[in-house]
Protein backbone atom coordinates (compact mmCIF):
# COMPACT_ATOMS: atom_id res chain seq x y z
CA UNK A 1 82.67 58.14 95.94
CA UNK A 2 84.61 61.89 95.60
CA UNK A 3 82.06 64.58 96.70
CA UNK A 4 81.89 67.04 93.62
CA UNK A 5 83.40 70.65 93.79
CA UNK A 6 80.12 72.06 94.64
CA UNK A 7 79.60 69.87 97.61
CA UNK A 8 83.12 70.88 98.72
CA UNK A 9 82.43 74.54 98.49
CA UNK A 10 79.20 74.45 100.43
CA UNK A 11 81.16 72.33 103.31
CA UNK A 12 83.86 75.24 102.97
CA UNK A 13 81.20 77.85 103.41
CA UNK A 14 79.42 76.03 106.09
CA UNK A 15 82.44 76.05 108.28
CA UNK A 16 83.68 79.65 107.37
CA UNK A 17 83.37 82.33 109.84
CA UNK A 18 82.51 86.08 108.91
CA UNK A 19 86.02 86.68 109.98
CA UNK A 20 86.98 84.70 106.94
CA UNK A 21 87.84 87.01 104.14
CA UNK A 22 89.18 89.46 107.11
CA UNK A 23 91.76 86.48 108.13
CA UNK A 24 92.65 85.72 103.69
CA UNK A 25 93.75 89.60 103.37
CA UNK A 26 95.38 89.10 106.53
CA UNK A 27 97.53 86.17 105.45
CA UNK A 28 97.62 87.55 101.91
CA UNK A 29 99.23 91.20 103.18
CA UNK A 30 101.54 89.16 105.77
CA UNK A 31 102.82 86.78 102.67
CA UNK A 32 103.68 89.94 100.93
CA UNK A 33 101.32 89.40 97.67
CA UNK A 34 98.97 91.17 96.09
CA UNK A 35 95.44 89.99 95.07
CA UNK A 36 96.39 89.72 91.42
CA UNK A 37 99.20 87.42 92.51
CA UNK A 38 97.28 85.19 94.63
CA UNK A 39 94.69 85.10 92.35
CA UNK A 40 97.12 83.44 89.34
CA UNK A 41 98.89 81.52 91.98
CA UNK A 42 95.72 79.26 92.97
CA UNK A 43 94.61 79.74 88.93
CA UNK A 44 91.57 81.98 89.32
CA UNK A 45 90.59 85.00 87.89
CA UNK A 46 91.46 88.16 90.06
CA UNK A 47 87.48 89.13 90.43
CA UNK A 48 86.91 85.67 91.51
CA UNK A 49 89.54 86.26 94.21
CA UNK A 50 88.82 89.61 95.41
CA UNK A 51 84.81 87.99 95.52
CA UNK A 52 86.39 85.59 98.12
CA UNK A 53 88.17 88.77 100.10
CA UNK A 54 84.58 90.89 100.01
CA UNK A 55 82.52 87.71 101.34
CA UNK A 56 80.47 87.47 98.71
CA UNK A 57 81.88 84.08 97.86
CA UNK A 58 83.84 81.08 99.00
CA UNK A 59 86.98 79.12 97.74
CA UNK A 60 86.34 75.12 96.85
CA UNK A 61 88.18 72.85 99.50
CA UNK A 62 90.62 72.69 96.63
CA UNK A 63 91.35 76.07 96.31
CA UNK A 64 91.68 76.34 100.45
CA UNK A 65 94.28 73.96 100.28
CA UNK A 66 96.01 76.02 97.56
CA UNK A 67 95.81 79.10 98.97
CA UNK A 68 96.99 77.76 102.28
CA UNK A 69 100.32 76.78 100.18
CA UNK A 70 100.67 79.51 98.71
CA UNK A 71 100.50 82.14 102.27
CA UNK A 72 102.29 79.37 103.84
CA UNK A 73 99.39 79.13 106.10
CA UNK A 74 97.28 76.09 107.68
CA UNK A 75 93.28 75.53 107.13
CA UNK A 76 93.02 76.55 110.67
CA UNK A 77 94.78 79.54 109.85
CA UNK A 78 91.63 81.10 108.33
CA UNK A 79 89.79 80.81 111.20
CA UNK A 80 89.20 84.19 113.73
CA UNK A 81 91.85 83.94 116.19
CA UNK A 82 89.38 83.92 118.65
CA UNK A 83 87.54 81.01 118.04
C-alpha cells in the first residue's frame, strides 16, 4: 500500500530541522532562481513556496524530490550542515 500525500508530508516534517527553510533559500540563491521560479518549476503556487521558505509549512516527499532536481541538490542537502 502507497502512504497518501499527507502521510508523506508529516514524515517530511518530522525529519526537517529548523535549519530547513534556511538551507531551501540557500540552495535556491546558490541555483541562481528566484522563488517565483522555483515555485512553477515544482508546480506550486509562489505563496505556497515562500510558506515552505518562512517555516510555516513543509513540501510533500514529492515535492522534496522535485525541488532537489530542480537546485541540483540531494535530500541530505536540506539538512543543517552541522548535523
Amino acid at each position: 500500500m502507497v502512504p497518501r500525500a499527507k502521510e508523506h508530508k508529516r514524515t517530511v516534517a518530522k525529519q526537517q530541522s529548523p535549519t530547513f527553510k534556511m538551507r531551501l533559500r540557500e540552495l535556491r540563491n546558490a541555483a541562481g532562481l528566484s522563488q517565483a521560479r522555483a515555485a512553477k518549476a515544482v508546480g506550486v503556487h509562489i505563496q505556497t513556496y515562500m510558506r515552505w521558505e518562512r517555516g510555516e509549512t513543509e513540501p510533500t516527499f514529492t515535492e522534496l524530490c522535485t525541488l532537489a532536481g530542480i537546485l541540483g541538490a540531494t535530500l541530505n542537502d536540506f539538512r543543517s550542515t552541522d548535523e
